[in-house]
C-alpha atoms as a PDB file:
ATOM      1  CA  UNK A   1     -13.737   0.045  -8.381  1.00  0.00           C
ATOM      2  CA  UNK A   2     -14.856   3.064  -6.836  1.00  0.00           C
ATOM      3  CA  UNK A   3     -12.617   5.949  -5.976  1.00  0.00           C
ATOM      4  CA  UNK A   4     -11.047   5.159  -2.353  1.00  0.00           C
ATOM      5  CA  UNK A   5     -12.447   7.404   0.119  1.00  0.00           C
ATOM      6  CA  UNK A   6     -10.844   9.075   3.421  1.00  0.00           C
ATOM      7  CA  UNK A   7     -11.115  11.613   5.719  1.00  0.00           C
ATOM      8  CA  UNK A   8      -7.334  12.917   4.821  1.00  0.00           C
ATOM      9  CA  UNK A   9      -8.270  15.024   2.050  1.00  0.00           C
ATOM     10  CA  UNK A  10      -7.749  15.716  -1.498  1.00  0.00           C
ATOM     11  CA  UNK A  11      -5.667  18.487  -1.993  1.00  0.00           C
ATOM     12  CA  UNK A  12      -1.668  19.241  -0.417  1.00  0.00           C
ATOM     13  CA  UNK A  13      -2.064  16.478   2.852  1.00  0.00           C
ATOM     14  CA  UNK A  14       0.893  16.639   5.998  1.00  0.00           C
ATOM     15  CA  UNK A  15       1.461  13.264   6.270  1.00  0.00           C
ATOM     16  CA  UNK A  16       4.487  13.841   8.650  1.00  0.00           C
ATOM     17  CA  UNK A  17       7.719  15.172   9.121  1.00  0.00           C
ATOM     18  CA  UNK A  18      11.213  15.793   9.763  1.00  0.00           C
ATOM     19  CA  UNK A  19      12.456  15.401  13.355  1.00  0.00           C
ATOM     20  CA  UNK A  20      15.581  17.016  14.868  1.00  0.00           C
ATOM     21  CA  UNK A  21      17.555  15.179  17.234  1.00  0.00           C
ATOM     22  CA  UNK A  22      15.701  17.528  20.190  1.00  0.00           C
ATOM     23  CA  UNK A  23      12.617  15.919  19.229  1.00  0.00           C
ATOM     24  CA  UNK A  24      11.496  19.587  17.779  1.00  0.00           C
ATOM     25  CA  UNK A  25      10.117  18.796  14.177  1.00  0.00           C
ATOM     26  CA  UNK A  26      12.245  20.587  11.198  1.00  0.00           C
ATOM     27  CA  UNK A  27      10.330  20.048   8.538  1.00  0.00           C
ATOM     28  CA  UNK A  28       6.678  19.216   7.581  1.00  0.00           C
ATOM     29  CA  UNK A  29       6.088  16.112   5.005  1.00  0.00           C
ATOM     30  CA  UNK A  30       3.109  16.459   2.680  1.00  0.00           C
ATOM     31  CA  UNK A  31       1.675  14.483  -0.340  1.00  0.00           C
ATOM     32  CA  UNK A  32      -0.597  15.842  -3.223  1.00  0.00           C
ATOM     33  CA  UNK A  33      -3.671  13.906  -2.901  1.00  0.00           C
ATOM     34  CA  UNK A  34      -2.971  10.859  -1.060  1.00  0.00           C
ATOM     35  CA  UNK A  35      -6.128   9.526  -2.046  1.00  0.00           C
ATOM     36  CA  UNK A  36      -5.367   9.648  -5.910  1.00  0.00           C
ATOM     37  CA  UNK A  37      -2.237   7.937  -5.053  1.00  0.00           C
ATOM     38  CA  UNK A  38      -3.513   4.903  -3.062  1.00  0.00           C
ATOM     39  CA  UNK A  39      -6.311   4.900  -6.014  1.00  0.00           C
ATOM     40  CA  UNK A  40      -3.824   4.617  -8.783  1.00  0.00           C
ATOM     41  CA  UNK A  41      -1.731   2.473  -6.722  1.00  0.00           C
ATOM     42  CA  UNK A  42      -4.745  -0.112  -5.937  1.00  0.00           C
ATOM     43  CA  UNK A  43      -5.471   0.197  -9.642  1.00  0.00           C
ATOM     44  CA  UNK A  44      -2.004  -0.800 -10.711  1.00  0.00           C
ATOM     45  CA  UNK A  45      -1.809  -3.794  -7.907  1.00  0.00           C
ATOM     46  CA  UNK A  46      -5.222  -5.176  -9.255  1.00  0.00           C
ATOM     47  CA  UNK A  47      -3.910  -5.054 -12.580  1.00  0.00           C
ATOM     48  CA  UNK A  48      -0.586  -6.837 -11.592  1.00  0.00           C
ATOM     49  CA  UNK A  49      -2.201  -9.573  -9.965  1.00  0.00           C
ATOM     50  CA  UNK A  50      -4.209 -10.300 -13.170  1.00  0.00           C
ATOM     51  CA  UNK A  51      -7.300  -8.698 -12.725  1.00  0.00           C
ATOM     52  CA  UNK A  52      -9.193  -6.328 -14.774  1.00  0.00           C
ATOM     53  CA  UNK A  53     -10.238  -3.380 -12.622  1.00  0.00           C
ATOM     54  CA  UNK A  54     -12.425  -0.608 -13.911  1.00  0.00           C
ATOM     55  CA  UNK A  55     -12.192   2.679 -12.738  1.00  0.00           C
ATOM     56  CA  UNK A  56     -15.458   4.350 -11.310  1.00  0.00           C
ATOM     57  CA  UNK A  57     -15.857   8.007 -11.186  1.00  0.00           C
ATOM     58  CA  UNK A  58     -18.470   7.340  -8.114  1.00  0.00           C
ATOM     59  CA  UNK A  59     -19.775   4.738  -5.675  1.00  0.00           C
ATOM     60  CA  UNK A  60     -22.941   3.093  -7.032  1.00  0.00           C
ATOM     61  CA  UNK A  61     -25.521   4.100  -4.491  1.00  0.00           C
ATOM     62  CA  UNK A  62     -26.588   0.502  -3.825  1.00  0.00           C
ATOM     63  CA  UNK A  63     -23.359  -0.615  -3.569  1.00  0.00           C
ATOM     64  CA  UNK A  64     -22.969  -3.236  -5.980  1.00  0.00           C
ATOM     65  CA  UNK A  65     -21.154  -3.502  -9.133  1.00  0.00           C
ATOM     66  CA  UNK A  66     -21.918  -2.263 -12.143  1.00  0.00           C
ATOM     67  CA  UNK A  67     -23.889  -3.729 -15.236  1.00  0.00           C
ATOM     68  CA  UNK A  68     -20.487  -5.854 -16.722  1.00  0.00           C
ATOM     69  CA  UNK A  69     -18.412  -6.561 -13.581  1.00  0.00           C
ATOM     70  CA  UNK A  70     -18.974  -9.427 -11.419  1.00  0.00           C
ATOM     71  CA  UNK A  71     -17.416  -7.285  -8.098  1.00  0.00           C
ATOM     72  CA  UNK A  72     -16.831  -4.296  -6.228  1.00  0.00           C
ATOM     73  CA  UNK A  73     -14.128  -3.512  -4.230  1.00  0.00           C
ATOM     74  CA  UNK A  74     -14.541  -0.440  -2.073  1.00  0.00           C
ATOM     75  CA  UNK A  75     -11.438   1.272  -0.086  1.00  0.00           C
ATOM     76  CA  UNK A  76     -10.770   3.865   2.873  1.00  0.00           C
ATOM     77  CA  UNK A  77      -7.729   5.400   3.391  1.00  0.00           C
ATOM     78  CA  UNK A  78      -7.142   5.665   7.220  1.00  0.00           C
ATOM     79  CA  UNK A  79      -3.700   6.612   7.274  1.00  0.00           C
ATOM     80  CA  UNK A  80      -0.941   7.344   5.064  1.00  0.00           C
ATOM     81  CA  UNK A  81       2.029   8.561   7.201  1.00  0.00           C
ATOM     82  CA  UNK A  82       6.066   8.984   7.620  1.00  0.00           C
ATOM     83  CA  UNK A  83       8.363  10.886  10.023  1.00  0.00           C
ATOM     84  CA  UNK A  84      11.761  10.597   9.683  1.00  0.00           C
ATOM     85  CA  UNK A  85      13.738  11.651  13.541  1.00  0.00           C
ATOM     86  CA  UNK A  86      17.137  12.310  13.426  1.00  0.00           C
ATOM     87  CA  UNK A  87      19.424  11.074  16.736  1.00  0.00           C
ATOM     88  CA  UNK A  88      22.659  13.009  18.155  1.00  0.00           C
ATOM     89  CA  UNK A  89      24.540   9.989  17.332  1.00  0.00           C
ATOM     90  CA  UNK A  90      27.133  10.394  14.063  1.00  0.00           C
ATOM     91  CA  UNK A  91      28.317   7.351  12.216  1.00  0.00           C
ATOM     92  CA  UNK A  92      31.154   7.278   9.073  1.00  0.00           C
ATOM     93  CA  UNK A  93      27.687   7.560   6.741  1.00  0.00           C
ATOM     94  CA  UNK A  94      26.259  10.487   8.417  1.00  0.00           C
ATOM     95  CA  UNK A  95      23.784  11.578  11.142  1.00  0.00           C
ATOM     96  CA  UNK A  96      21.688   8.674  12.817  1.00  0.00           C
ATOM     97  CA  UNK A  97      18.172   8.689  11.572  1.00  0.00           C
ATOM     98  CA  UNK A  98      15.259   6.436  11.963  1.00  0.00           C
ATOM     99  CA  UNK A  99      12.405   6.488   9.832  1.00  0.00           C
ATOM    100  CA  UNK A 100       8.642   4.858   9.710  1.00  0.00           C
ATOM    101  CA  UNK A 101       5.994   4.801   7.187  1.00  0.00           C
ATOM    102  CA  UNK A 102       2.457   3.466   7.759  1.00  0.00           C
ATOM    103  CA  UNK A 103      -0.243   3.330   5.172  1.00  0.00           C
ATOM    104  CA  UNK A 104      -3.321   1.663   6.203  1.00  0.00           C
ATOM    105  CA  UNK A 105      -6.512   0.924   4.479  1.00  0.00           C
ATOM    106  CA  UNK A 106      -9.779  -1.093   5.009  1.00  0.00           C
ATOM    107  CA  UNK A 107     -11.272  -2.914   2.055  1.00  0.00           C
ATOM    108  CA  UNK A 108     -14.337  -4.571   1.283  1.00  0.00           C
ATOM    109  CA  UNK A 109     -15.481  -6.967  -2.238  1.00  0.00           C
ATOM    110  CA  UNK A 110     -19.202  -7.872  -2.634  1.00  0.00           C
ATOM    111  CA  UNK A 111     -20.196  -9.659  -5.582  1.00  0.00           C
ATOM    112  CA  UNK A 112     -23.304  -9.138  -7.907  1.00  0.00           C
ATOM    113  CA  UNK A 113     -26.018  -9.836  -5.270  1.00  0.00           C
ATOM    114  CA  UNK A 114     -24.174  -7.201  -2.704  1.00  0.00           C
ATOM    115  CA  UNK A 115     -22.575  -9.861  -0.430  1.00  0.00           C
ATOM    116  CA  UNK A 116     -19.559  -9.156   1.267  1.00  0.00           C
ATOM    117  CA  UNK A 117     -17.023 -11.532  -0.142  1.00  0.00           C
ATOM    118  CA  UNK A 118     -14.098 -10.079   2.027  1.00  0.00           C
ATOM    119  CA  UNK A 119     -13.543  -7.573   4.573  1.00  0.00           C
ATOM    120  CA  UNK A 120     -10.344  -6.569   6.135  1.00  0.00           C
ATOM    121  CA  UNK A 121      -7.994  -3.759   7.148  1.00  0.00           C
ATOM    122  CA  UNK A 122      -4.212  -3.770   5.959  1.00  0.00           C
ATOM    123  CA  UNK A 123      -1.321  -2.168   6.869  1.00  0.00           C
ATOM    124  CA  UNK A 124       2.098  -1.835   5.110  1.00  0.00           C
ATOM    125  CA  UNK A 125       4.778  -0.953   7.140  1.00  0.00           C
ATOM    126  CA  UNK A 126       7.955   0.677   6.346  1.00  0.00           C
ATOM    127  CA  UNK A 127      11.226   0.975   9.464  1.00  0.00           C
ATOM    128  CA  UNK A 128      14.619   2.632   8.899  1.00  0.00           C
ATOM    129  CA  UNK A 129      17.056   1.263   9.704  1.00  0.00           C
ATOM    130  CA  UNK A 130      15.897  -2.391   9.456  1.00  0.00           C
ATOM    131  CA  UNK A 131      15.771  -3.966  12.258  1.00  0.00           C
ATOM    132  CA  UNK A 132      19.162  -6.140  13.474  1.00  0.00           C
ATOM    133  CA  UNK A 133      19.414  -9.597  13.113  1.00  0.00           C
ATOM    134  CA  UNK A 134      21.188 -11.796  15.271  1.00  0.00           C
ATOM    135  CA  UNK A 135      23.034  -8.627  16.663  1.00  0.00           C
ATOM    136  CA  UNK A 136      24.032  -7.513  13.214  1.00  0.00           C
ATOM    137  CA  UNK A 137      23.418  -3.870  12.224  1.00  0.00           C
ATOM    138  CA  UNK A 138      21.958  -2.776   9.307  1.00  0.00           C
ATOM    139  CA  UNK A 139      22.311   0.764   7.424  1.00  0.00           C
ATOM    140  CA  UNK A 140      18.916   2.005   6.092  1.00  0.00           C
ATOM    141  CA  UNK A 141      18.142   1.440   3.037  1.00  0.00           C
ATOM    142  CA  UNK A 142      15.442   4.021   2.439  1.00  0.00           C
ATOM    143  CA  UNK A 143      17.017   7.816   3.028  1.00  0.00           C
ATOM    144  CA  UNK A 144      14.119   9.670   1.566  1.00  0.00           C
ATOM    145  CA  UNK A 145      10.480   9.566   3.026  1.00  0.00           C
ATOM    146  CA  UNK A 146       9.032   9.510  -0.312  1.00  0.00           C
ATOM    147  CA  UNK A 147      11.018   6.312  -0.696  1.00  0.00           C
ATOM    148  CA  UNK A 148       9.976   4.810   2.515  1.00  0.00           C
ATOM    149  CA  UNK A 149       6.253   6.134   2.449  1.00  0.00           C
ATOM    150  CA  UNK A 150       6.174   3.993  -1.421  1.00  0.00           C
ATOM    151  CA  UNK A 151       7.387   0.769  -0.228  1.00  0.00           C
ATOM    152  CA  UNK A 152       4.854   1.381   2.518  1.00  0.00           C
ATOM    153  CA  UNK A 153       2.142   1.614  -0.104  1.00  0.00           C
ATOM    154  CA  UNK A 154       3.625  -1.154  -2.103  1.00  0.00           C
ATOM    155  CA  UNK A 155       3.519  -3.376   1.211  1.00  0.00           C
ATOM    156  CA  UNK A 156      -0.077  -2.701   1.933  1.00  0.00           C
ATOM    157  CA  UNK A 157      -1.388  -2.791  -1.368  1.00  0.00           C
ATOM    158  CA  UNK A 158       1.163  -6.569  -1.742  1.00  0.00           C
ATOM    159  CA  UNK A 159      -0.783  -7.697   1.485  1.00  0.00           C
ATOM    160  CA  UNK A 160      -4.231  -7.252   0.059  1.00  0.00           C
ATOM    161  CA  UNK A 161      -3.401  -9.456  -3.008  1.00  0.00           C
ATOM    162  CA  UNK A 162      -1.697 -11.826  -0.721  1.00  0.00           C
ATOM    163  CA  UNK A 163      -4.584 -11.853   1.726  1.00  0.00           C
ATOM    164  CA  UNK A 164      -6.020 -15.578   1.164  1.00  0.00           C
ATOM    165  CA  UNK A 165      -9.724 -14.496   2.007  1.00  0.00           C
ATOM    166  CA  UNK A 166      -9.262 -11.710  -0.697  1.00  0.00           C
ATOM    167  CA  UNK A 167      -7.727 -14.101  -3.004  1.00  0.00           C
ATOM    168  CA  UNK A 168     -10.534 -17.032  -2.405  1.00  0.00           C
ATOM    169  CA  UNK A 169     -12.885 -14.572  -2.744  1.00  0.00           C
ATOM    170  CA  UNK A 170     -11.916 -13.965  -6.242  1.00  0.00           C
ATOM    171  CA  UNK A 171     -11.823 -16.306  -9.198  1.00  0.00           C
ATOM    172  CA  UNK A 172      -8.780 -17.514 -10.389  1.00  0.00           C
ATOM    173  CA  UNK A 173      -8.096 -18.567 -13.435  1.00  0.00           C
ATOM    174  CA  UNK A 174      -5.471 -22.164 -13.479  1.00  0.00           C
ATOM    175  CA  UNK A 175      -2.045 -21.972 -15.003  1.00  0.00           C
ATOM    176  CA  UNK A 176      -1.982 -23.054 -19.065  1.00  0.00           C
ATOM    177  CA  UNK A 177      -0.554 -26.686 -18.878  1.00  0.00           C
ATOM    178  CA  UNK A 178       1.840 -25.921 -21.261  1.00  0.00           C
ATOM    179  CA  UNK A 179       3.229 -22.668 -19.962  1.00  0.00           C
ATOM    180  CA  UNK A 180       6.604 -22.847 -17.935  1.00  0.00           C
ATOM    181  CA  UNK A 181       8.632 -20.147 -16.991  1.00  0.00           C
ATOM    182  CA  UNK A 182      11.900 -22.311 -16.981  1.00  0.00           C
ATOM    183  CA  UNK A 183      12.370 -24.008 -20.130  1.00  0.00           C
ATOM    184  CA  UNK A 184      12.456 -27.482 -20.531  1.00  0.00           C
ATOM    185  CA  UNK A 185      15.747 -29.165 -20.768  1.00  0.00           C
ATOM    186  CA  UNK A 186      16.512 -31.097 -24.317  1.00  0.00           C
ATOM    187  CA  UNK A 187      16.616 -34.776 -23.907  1.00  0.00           C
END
């Protein structure tokens, strides 16, 4: 897997900010390298879904995988975003606040001969407070936008391994016959 690319940059990125309840912003958000980070993230979320990822410094300039891997999956970071606005309104837990996170990426697997396999776009989504249910409110349950911009990353990175066309793309290996994660009970 090459390194994801993007036109955000590689060095301290404003991703958003902090809104005060006049709309006037407070405080500007911004994340070392957000490139690295959705890397390393993709890289971990590969791993977790059983796969064996290997890091490339570059992109191969054909475009295919290297001698030893059966795939490439390429990535571009289009957006990788929170604000956080704050309302007049006061509650017993403090000032009102709502808060989104966006990350969005578009992917792309070819196999050996260079075919595309899969191509899609994903986005992971992150909204404080969540939204209310049958009229019920909820409190948020994210209060930092580092929190909220993760779970964000986390959702979009999630999505891509729970993208069927990404996972029929890939090769899965079946279940051991004998394996069971709820033991059998004694007869």
């Amino acid at each position: 897997m090459p390194p994801t690319t993007s036109s955000l940059g590689s060095s301290d990125v404003e991703v958003g900010a902090i809104y005060k309840p006049d709309g006037s912003a407070e405080t500007a958000l911004k994340v070392s390298d957000p490139v690295r980070v959705f890397t390393d993230a993709l890289l971990k979320g590969l791993v977790g879904a059983g796969l064996n990822p290997i890091a490339l410094d570059s992109s191969p300039g054909d475009e295919k995988p290297p001698d030893g891997s059966d795939f490439i999956l390429t990535s571009e970071l289009e957006q990788f975003e929170v604000n956080k606005r704050f309302g007049a309104d006061q509650t017993v837990h403090g000032q009102y606040f709502t808060m989104r996170a966006v990350v969005r990426a578009k992917f792309q697997l070819k196999n050996r001969d260079g075919a595309v396999l899969y191509s899609g776009e994903i986005t992971g989504l992150e909204t404080e407070p969540p939204t209310p249910v049958g009229g019920e409110i909820f409190l948020p349950l994210e209060t930092l936008p580092a929190e909220s911009l993760s779970v964000a990353l986390s959702r979009a990175i999630g999505s891509l391994m729970l993208e069927p066309k990404f996972q029929i793309a890939l090769p899965t290996q079946p279940a051991e016959a004998g394996a069971s994660p709820t033991p059998k009970s004694p007869q």
